[in-house]
Protein backbone atom coordinates (compact mmCIF):
# COMPACT_ATOMS: atom_id res chain seq x y z
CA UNK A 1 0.00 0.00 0.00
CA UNK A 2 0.84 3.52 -0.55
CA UNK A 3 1.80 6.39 1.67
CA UNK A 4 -1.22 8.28 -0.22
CA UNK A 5 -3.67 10.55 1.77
CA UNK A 6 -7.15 9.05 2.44
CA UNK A 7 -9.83 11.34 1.02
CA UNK A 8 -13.34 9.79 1.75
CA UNK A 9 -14.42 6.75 3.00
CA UNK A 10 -18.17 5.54 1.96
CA UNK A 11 -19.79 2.78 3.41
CA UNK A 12 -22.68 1.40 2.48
CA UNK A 13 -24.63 -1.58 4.28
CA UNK A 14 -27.38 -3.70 3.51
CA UNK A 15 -29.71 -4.86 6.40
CA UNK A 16 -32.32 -7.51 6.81
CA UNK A 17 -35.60 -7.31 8.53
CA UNK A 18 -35.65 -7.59 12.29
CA UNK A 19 -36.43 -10.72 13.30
CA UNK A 20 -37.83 -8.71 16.47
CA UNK A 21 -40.71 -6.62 14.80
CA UNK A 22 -38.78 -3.67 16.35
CA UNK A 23 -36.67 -1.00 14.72
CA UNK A 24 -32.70 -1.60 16.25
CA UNK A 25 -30.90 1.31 17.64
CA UNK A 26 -27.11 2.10 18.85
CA UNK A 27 -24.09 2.86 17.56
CA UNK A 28 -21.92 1.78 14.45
CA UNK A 29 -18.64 2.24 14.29
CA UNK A 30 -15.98 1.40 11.27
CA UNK A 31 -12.98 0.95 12.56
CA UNK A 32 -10.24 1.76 9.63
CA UNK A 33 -6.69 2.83 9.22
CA UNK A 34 -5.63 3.03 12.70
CA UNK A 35 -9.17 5.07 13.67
CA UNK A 36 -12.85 3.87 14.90
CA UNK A 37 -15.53 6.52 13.34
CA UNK A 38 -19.20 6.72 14.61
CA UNK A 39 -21.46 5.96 11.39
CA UNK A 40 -24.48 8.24 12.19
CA UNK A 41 -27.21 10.24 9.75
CA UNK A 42 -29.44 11.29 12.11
CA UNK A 43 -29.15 14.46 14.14
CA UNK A 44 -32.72 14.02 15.91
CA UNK A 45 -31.03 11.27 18.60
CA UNK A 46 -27.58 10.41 19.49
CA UNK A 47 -28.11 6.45 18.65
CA UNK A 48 -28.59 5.48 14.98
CA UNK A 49 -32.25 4.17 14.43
CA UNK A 50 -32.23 1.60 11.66
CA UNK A 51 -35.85 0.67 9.64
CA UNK A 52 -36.84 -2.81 11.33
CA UNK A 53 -37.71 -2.97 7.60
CA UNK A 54 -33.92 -3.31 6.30
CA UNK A 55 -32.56 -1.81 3.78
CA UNK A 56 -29.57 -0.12 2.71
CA UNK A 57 -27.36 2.94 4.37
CA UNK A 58 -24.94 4.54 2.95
CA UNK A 59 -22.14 6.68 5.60
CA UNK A 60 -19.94 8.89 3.43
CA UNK A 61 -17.10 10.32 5.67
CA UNK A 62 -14.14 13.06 4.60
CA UNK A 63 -14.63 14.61 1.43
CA UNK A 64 -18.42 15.33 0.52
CA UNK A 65 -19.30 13.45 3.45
CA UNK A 66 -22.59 12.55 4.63
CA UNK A 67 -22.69 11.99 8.43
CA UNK A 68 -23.20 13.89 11.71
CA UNK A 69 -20.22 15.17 13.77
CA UNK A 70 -18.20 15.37 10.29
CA UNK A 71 -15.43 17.13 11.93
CA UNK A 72 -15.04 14.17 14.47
CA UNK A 73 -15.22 11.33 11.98
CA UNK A 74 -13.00 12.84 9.36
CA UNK A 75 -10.50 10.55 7.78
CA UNK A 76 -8.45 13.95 6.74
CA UNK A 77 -8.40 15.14 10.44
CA UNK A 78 -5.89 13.96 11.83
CA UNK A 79 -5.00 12.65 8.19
CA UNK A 80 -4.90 8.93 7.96
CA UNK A 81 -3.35 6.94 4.92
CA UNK A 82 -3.45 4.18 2.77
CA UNK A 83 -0.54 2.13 4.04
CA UNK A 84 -2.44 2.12 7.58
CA UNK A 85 -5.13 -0.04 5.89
CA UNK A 86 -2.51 -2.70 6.36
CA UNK A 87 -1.60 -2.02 9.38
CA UNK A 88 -4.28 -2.54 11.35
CA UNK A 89 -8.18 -4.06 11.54
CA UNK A 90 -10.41 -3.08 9.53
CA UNK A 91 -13.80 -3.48 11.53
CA UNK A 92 -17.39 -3.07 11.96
CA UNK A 93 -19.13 -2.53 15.18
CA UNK A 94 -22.02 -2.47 16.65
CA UNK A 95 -23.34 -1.26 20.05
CA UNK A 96 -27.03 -1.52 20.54
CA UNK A 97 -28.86 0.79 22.61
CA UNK A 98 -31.57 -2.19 23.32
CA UNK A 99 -31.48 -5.95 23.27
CA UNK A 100 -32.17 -5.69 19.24
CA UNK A 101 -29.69 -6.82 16.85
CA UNK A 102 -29.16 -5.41 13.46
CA UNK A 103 -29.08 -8.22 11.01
CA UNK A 104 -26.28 -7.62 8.16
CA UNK A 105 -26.50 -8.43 4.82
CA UNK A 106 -23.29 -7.12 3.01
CA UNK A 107 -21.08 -4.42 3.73
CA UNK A 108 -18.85 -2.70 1.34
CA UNK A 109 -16.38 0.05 2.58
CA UNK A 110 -14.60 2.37 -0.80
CA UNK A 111 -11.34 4.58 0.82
CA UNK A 112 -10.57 6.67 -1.75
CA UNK A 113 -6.86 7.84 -1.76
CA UNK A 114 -5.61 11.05 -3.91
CA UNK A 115 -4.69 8.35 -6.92
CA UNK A 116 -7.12 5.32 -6.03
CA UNK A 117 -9.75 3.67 -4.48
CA UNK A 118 -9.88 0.94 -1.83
CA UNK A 119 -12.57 -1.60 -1.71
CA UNK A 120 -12.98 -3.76 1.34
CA UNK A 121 -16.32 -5.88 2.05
CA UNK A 122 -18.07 -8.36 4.22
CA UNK A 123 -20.55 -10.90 3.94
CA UNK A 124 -20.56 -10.78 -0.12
CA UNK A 125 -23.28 -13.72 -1.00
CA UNK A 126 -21.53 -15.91 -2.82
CA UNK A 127 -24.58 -18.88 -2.56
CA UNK A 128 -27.96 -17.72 -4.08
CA UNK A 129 -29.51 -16.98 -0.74
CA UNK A 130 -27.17 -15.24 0.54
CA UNK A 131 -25.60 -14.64 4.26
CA UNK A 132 -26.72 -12.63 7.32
CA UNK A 133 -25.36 -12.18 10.59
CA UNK A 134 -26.57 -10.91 13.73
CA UNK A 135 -24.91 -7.77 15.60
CA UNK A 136 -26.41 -7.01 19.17
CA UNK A 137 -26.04 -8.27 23.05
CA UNK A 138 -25.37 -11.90 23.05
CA UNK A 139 -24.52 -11.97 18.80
CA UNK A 140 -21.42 -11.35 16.77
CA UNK A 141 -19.62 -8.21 18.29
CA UNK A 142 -17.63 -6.74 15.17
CA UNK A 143 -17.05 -8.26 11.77
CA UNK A 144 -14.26 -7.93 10.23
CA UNK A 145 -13.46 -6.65 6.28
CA UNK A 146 -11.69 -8.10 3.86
CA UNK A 147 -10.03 -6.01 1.20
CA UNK A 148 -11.11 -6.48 -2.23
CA UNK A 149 -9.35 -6.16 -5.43
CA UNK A 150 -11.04 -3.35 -7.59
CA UNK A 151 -11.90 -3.42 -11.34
């Protein structure tokens, strides 16, 4: 990896209904390149509320990002880099408010540097029916992400 500057990081998830009827709130965090950033789009409360629908969520942090506390979760402040993708975990985690857990589908992470992009995922079906996984009290506490060669 390169000793290029990290520009943006977008994240994008893809949750399942809630097998409890109930929407799941807390925090989720993405650990990456040495730092753990809050993934949040709502200002209304301080824990994320997800749709106990599913569906997707996209987090854009850094550059045209797309998340509260921007200043906080900036990949540019303190500046992080690519060669600290290999360095150290690259993570999600989740910290529910409640005993709900959030039920992941996919995730795909894109760090763009100043020359390239970055692709790192988790979960990416590879059967026809695809995987989940259950974040929460008692369920998996962070999944990990692979990286991912891009095309």
């Amino acid at each position: 990896m390169s000793s290029e500057a990290i520009r943006k990081i977008t994240v994008t998830f893809s949750f399942a209904v809630s097998p409890t009827g109930s929407n799941p709130k807390g925090f989720l965090r993405l650990g990456m390149a040495g730092r753990e950033f809050t993934l949040r789009n709502t200002a209304t409360t301080e824990q994320q509320e997800f749709e106990k629908t599913g569906g997707t969520y996209t987090f854009v942090l850094g550059e045209d990002h797309g998340i509260q506390d921007p200043v906080l979760n900036d990949p540019r402040s303190p500046q992080t880099y690519v060669r600290s993708l290999d360095l150290f975990p690259n993570y999600i985690r989740f910290e529910p408010a409640s005993g709900d857990p959030l039920v992941v589908e996919s995730v795909r992470a894109v760090v763009s540097g100043t020359s390239y992009d970055y692709s790192f995922s988790a979960l990416a079906s590879t059967s026809p029916i695809g995987s989940q996984i259950r974040m929460g009290r008692g369920q998996v506490g962070v999944l990990h992400l692979s990286q991912q060669q891009v095309p």
